[in-house]
N, C-alpha and C. Protein backbone atom coordinates (compact mmCIF):
# COMPACT_ATOMS: atom_id res chain seq x y z
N UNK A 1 9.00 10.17 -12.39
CA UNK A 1 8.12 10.03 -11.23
C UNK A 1 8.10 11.37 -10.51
N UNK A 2 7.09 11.79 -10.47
CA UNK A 2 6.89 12.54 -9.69
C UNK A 2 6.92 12.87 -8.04
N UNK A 3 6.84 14.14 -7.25
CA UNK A 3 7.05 14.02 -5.65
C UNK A 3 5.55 13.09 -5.10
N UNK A 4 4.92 12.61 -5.62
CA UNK A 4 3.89 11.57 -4.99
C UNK A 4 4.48 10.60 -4.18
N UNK A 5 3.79 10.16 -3.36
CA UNK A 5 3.96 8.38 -2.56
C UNK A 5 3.83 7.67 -3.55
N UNK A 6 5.76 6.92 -3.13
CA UNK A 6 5.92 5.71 -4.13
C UNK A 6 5.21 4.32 -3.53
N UNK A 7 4.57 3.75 -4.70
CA UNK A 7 3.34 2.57 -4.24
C UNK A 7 4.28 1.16 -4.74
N UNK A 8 4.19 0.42 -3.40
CA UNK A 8 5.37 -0.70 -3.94
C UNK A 8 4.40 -2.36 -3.63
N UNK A 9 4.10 -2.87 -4.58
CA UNK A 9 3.17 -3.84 -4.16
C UNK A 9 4.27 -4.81 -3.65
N UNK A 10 3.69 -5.76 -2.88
CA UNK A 10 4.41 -6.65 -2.41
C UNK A 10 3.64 -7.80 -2.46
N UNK A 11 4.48 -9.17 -3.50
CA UNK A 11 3.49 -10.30 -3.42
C UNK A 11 4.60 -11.37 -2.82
N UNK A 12 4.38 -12.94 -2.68
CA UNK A 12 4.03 -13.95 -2.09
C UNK A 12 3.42 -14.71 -1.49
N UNK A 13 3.93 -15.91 -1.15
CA UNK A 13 3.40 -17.22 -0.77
C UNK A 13 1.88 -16.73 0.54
N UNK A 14 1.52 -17.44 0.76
CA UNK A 14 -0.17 -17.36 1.14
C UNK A 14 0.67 -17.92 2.89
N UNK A 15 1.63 -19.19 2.07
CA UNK A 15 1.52 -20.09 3.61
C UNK A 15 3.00 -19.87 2.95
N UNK A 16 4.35 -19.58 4.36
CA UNK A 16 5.58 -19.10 4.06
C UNK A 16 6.24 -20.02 5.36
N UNK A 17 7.34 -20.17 4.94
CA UNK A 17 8.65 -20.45 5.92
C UNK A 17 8.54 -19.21 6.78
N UNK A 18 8.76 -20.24 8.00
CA UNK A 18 9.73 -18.64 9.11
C UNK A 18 10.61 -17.67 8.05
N UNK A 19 12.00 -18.22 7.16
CA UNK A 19 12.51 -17.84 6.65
C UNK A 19 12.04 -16.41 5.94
N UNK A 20 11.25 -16.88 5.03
CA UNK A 20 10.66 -16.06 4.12
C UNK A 20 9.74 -14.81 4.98
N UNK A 21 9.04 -15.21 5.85
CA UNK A 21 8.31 -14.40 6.92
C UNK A 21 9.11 -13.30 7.12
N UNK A 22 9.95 -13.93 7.72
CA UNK A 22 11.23 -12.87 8.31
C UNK A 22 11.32 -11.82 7.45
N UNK A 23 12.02 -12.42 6.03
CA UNK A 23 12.47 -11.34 5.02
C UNK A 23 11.51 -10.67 4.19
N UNK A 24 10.35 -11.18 4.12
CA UNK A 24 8.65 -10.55 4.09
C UNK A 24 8.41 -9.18 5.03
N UNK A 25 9.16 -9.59 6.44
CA UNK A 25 8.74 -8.84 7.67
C UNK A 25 9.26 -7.39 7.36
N UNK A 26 10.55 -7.99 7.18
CA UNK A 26 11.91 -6.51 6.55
C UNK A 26 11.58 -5.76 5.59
N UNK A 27 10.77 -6.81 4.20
CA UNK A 27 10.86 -5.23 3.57
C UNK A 27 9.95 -4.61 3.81
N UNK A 28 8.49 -5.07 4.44
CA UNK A 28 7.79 -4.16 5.01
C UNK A 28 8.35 -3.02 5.50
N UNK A 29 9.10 -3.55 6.62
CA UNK A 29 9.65 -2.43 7.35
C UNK A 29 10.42 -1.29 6.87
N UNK A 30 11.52 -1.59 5.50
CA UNK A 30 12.08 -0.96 4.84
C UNK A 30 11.49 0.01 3.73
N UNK A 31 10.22 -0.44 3.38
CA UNK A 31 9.30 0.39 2.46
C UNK A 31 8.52 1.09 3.24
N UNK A 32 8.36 0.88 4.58
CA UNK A 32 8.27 2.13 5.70
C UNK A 32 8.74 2.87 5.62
N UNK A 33 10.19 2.69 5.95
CA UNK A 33 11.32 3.62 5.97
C UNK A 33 11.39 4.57 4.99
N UNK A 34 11.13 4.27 3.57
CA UNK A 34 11.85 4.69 2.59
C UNK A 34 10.81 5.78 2.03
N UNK A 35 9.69 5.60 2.87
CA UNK A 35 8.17 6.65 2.73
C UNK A 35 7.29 6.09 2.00
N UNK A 36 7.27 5.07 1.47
CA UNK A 36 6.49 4.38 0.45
C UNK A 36 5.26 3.71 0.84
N UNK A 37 4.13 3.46 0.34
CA UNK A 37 3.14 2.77 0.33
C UNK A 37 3.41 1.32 0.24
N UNK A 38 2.76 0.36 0.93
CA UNK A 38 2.53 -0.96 0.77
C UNK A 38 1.42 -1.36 0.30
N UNK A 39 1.39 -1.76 -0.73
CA UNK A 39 0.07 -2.57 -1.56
C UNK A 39 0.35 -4.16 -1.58
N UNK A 40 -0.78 -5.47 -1.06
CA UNK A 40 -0.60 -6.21 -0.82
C UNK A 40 -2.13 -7.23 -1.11
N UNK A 41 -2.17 -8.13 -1.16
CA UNK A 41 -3.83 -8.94 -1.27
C UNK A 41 -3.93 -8.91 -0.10
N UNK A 42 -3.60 -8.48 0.79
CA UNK A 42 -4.25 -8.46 2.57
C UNK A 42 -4.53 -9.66 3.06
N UNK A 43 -4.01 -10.80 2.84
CA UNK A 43 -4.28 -11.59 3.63
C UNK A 43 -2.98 -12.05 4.52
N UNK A 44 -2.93 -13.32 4.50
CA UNK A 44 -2.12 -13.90 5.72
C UNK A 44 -0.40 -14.33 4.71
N UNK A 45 0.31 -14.96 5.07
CA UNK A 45 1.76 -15.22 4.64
C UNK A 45 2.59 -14.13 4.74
N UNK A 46 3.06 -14.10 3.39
CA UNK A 46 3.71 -12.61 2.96
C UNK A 46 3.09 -11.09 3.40
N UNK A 47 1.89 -11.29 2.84
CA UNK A 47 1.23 -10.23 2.27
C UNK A 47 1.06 -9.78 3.98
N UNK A 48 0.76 -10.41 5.17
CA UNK A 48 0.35 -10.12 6.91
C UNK A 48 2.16 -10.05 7.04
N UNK A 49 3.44 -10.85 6.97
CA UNK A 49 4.31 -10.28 7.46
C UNK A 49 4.84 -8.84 6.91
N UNK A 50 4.72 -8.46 5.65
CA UNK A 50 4.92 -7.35 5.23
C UNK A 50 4.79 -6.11 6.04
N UNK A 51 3.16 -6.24 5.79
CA UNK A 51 2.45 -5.19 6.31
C UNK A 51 2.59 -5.62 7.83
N UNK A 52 2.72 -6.20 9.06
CA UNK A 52 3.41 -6.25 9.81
C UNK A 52 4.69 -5.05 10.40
N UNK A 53 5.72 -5.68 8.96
CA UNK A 53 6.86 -5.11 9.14
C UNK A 53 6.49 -3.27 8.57
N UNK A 54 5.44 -3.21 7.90
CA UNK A 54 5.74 -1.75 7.67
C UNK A 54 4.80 -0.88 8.34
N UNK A 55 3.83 -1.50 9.35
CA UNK A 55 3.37 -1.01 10.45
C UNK A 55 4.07 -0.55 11.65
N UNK A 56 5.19 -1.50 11.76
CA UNK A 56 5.98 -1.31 13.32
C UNK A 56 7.16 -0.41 12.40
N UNK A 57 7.19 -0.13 11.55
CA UNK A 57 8.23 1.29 10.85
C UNK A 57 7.07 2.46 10.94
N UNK A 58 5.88 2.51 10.71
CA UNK A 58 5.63 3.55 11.09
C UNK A 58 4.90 3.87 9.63
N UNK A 59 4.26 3.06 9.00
CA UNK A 59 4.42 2.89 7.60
C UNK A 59 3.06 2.77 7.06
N UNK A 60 1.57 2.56 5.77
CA UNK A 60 0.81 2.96 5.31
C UNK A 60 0.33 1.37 4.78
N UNK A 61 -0.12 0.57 4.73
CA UNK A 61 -0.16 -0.33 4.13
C UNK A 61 -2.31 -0.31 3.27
N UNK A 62 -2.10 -0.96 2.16
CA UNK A 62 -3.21 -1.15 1.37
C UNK A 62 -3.23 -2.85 1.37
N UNK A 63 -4.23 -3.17 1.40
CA UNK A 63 -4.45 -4.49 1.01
C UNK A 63 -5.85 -4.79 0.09
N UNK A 64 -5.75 -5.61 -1.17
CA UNK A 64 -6.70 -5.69 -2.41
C UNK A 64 -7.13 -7.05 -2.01
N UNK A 65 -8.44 -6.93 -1.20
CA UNK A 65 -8.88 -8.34 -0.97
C UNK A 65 -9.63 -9.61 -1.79
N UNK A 66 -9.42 -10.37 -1.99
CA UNK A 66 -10.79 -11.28 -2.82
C UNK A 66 -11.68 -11.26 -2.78
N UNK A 67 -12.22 -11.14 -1.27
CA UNK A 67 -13.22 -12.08 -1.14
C UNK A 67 -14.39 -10.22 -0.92
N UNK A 68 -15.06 -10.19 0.02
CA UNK A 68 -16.36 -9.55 -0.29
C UNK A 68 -16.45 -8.85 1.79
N UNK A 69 -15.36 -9.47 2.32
CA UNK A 69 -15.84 -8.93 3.25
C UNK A 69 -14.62 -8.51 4.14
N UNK A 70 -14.55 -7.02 5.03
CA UNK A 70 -13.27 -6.13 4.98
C UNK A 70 -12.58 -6.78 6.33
N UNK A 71 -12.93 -8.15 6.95
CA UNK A 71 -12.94 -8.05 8.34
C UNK A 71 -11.33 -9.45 7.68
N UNK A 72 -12.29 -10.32 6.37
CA UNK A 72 -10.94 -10.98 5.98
C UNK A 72 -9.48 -10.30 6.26
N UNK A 73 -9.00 -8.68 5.70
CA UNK A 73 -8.32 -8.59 5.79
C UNK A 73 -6.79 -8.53 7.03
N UNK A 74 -5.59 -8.85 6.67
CA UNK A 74 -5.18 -9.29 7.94
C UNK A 74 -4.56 -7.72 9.02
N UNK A 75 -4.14 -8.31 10.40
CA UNK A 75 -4.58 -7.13 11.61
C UNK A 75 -3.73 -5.97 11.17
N UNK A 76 -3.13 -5.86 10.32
CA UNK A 76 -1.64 -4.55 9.78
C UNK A 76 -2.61 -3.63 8.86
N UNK A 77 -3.32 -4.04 8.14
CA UNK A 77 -4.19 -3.12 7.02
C UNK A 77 -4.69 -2.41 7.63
N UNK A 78 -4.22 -1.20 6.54
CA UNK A 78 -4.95 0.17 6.72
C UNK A 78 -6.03 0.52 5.97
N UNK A 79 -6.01 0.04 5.03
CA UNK A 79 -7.07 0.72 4.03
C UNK A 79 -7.34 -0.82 3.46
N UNK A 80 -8.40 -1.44 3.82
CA UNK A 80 -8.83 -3.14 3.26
C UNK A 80 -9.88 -2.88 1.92
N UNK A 81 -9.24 -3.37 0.62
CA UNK A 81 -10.17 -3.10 -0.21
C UNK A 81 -10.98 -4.02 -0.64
N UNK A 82 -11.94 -3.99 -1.24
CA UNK A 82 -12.44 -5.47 -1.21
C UNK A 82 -13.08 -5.65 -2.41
N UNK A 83 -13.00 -6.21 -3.17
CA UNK A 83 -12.99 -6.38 -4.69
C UNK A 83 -14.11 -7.92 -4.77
N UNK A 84 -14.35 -8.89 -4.47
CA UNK A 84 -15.17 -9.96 -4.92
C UNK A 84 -15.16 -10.62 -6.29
N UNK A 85 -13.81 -10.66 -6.69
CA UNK A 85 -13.51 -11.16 -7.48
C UNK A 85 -12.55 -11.95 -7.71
N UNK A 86 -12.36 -12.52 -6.31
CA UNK A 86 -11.31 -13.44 -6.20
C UNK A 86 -9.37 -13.58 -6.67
N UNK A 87 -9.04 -14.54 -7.25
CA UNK A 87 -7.61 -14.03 -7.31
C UNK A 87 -7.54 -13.06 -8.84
N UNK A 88 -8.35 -12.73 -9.36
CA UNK A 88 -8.46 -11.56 -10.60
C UNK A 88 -7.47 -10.65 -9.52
N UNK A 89 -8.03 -10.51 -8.47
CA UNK A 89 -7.18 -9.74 -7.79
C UNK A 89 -6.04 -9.01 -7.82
N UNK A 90 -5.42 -10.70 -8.18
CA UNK A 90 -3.35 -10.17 -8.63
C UNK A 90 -3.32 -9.06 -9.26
N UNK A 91 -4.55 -8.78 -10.19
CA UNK A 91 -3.77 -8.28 -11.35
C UNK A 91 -4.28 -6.96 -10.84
N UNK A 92 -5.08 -6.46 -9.71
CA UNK A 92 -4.99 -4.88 -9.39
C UNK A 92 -4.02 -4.42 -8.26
N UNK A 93 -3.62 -5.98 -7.69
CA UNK A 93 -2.47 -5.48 -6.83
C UNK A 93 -1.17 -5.22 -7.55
N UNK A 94 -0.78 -5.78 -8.89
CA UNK A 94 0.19 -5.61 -9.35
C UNK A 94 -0.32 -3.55 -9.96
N UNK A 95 -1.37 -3.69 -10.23
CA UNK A 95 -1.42 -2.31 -11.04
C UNK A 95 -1.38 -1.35 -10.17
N UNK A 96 -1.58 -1.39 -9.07
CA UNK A 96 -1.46 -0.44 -8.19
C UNK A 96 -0.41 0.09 -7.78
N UNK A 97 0.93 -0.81 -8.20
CA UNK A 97 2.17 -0.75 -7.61
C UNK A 97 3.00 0.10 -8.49
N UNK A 98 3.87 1.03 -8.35
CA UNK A 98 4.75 1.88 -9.41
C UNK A 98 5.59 0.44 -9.46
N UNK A 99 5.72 -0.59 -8.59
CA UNK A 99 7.27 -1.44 -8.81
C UNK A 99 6.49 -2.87 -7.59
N UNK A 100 6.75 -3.72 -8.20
CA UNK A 100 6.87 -5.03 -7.23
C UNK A 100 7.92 -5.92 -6.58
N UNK A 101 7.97 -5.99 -5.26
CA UNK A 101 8.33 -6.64 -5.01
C UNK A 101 7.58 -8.60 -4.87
N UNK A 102 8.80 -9.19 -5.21
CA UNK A 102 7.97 -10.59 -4.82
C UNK A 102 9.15 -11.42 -3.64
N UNK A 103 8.50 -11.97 -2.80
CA UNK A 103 9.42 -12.83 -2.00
C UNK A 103 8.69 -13.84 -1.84
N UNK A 104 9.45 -15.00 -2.00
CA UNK A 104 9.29 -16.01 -2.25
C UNK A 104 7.53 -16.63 -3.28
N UNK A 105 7.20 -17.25 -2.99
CA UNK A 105 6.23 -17.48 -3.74
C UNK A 105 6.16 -18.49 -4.70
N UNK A 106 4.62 -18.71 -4.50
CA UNK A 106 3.64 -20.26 -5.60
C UNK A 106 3.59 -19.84 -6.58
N UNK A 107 2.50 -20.37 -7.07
CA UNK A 107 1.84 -20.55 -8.48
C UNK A 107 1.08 -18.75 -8.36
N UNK A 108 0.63 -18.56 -7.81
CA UNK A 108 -0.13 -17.20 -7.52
C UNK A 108 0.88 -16.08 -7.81
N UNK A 109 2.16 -16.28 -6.82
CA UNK A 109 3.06 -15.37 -6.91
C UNK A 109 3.68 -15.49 -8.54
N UNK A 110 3.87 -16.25 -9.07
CA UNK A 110 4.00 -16.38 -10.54
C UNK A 110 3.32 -15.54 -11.42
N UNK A 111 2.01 -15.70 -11.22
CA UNK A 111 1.04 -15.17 -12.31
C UNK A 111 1.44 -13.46 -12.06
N UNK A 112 1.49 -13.25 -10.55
CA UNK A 112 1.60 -11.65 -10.31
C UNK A 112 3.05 -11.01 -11.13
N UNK A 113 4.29 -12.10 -11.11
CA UNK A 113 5.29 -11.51 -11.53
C UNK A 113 4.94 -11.23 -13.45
N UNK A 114 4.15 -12.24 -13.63
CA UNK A 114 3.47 -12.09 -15.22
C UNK A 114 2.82 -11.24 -15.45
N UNK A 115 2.27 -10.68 -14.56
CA UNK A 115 1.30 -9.60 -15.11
C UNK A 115 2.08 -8.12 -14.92
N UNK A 116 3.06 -8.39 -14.11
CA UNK A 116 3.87 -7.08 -14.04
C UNK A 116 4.71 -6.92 -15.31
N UNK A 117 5.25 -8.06 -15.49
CA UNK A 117 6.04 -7.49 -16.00
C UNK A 117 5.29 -7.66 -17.60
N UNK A 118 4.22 -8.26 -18.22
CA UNK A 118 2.96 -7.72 -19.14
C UNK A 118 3.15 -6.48 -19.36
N UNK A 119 2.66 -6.11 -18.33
CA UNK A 119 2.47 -4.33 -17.98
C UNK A 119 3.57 -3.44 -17.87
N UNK A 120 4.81 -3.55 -17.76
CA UNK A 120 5.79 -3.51 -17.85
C UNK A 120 6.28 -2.59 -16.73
N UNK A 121 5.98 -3.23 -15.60
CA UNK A 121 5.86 -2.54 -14.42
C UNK A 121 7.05 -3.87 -13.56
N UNK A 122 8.27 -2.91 -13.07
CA UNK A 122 9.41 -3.29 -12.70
C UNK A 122 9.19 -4.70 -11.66
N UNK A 123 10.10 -5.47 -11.53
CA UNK A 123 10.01 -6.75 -10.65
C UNK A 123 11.03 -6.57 -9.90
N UNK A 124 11.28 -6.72 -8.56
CA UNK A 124 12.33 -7.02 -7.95
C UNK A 124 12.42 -8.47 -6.92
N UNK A 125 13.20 -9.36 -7.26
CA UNK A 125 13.06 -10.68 -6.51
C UNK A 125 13.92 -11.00 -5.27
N UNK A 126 13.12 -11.50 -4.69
CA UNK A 126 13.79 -12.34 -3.18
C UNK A 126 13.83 -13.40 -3.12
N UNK A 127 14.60 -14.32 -3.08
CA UNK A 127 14.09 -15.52 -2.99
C UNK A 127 12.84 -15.96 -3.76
N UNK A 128 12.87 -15.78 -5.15
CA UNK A 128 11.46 -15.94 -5.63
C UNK A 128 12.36 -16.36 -7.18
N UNK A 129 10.40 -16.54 -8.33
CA UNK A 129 11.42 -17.20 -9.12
C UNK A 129 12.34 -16.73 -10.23
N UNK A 130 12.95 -17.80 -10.68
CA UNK A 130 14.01 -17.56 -12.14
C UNK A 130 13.39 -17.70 -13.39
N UNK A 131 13.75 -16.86 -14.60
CA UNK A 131 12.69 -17.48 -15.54
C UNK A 131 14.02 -17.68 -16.18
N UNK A 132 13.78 -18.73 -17.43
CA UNK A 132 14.53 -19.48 -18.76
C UNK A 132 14.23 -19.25 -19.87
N UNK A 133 14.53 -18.49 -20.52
CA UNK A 133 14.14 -17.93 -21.91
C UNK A 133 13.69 -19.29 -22.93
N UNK A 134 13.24 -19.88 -23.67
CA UNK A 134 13.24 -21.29 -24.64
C UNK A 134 14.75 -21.64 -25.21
N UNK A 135 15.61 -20.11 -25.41
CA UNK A 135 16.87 -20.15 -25.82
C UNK A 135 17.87 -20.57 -24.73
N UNK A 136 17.68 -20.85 -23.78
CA UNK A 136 18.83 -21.41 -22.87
C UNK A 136 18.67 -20.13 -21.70
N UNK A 137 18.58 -18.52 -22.50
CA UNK A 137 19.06 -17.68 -21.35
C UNK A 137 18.54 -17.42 -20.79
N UNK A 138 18.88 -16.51 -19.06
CA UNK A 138 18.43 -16.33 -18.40
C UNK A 138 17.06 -15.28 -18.18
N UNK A 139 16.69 -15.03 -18.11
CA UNK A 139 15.31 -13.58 -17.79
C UNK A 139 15.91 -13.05 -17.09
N UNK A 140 16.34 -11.63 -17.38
CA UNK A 140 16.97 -10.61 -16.62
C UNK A 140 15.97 -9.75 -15.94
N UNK A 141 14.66 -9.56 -16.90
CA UNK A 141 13.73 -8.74 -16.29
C UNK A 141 12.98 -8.50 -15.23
N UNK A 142 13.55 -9.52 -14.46
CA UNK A 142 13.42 -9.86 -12.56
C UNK A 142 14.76 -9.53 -12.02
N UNK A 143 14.57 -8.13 -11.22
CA UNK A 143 15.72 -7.43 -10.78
C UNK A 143 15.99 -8.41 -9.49
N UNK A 144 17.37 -9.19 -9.18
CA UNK A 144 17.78 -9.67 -8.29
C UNK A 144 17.78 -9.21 -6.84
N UNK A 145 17.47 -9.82 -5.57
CA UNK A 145 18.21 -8.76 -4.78
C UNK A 145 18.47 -9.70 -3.76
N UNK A 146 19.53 -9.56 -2.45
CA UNK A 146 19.69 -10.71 -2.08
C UNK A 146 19.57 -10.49 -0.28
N UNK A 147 19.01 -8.80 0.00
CA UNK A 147 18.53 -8.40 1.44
C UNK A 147 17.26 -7.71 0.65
N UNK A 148 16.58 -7.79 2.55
CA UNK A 148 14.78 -6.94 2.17
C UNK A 148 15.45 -5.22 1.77
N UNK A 149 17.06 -5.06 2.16
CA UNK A 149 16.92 -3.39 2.27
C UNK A 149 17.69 -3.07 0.83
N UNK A 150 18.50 -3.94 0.52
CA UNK A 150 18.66 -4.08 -1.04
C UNK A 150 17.28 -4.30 -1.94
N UNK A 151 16.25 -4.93 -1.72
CA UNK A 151 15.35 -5.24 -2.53
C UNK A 151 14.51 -4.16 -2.28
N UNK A 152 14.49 -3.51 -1.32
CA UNK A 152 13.80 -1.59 -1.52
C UNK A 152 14.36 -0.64 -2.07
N UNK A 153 15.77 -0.60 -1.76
CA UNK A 153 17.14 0.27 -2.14
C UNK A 153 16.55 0.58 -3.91
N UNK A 154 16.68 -1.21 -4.68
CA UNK A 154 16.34 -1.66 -5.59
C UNK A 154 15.16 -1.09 -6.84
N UNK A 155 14.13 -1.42 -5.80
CA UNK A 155 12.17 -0.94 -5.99
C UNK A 155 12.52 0.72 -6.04
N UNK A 156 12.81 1.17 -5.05
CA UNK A 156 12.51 2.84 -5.21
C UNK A 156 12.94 3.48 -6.46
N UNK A 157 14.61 2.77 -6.58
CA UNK A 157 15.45 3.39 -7.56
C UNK A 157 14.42 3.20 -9.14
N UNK A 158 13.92 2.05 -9.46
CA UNK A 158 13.28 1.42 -10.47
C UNK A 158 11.78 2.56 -10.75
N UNK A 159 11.36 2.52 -9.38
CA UNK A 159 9.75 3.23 -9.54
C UNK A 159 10.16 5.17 -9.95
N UNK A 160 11.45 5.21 -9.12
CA UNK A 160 11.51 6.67 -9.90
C UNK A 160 12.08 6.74 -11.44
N UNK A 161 12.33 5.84 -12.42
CA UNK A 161 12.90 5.64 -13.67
C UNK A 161 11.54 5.38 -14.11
N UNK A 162 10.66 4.69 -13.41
CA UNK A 162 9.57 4.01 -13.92
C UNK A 162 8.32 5.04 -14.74
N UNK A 163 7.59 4.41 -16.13
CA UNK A 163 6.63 4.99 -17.07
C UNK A 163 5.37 5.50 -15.60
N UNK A 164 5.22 6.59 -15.96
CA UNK A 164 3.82 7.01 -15.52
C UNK A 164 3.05 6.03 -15.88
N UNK A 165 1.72 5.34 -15.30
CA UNK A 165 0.97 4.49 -15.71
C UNK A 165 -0.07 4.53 -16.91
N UNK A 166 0.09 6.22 -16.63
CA UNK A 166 -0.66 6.51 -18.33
C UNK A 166 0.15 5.71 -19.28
N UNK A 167 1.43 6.12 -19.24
CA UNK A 167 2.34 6.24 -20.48
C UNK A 167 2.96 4.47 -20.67
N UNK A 168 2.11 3.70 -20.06
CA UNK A 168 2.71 2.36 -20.16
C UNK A 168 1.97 1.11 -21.37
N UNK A 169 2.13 1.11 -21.83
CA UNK A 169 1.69 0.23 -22.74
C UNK A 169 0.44 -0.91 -22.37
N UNK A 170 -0.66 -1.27 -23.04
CA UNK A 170 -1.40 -2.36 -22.83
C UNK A 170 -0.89 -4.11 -22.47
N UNK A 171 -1.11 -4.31 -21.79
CA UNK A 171 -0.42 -5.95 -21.51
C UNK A 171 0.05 -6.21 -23.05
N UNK A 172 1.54 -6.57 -22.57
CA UNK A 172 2.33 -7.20 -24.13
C UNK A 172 2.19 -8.92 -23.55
N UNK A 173 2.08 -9.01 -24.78
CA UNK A 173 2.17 -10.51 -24.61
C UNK A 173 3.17 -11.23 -24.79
């Protein structure tokens, strides 16, 4: 990786626990800190406490919208993109990201951790999910973390190890 701004997407839940909010809120704030970009679907849950939290750090946030119009996006976005193509979406917020974070998260947040790691573009989890191999074992390829400043600590370390996006392979299946 080069001296560029490290781009750290951040996905989850649409509609979140206080809980999750909270620790949504942090790593915003911590991927502030750490100089990094926030890439997010710009709307409300996760994706508004994030960027939240990495506004009041002082911090850059992107949001990849669905829908067709820039006003959807929520009050933290800096740069609202707007794509009209609905949740296809995931899959440019995941590409945008050198590394993802996910906290907590649905069925949506699922598909995003699939397409990352497709692409073979690093995962780091919060409270989010576990996968089960068919063989009993665990999926390691979702980096654990168990604070928002561990789960940046985490992301940065990963995105500077991480393939240039040229150099990354076509979705493996």
């Amino acid at each position: 990786m080069n001296a560029k701004k490290v781009f750290i997407a951040v996905v989850g839940e649409s509609q979140t626990s206080a809980e999750i909010g909270k620790l949504a809120e942090e790593v915003g704030a911590e991927i502030a800190k750490a100089g990094a970009v926030l890439v997010c679907g710009g709307l409300k849950g996760v994706m508004e406490h994030a960027s939240k939290g990495a506004k009041s750090a002082g911090g850059t946030t992107i949001g990849i919208l669905p829908g067709s119009k820039r006003e959807d996006a929520n009050p933290y976005i800096d740069y609202p993109i707007i794509t009209g193509i609905g949740y296809a979406r995931n899959k440019l917020v995941i590409k945008t990201g050198h590394v993802v974070i996910a906290v907590g998260g649905y069925y949506g947040t699922l598909s995003e951790i699939a397409f990352a790691l497709g692409y073979e573009i690093p995962v780091v989890g919060l409270k989010t999910w576990q996968f089960i191999h068919h063989n009993g074992q665990m999926d390691t390829k979702v980096h654990r973390a168990s604070t928002p400043k561990e789960a940046v600590e985490v992301a940065m370390k990963l995105a500077r190890e991480a393939k240039p996006p040229e150099e990354t392979r076509e979705y493996k299946t």
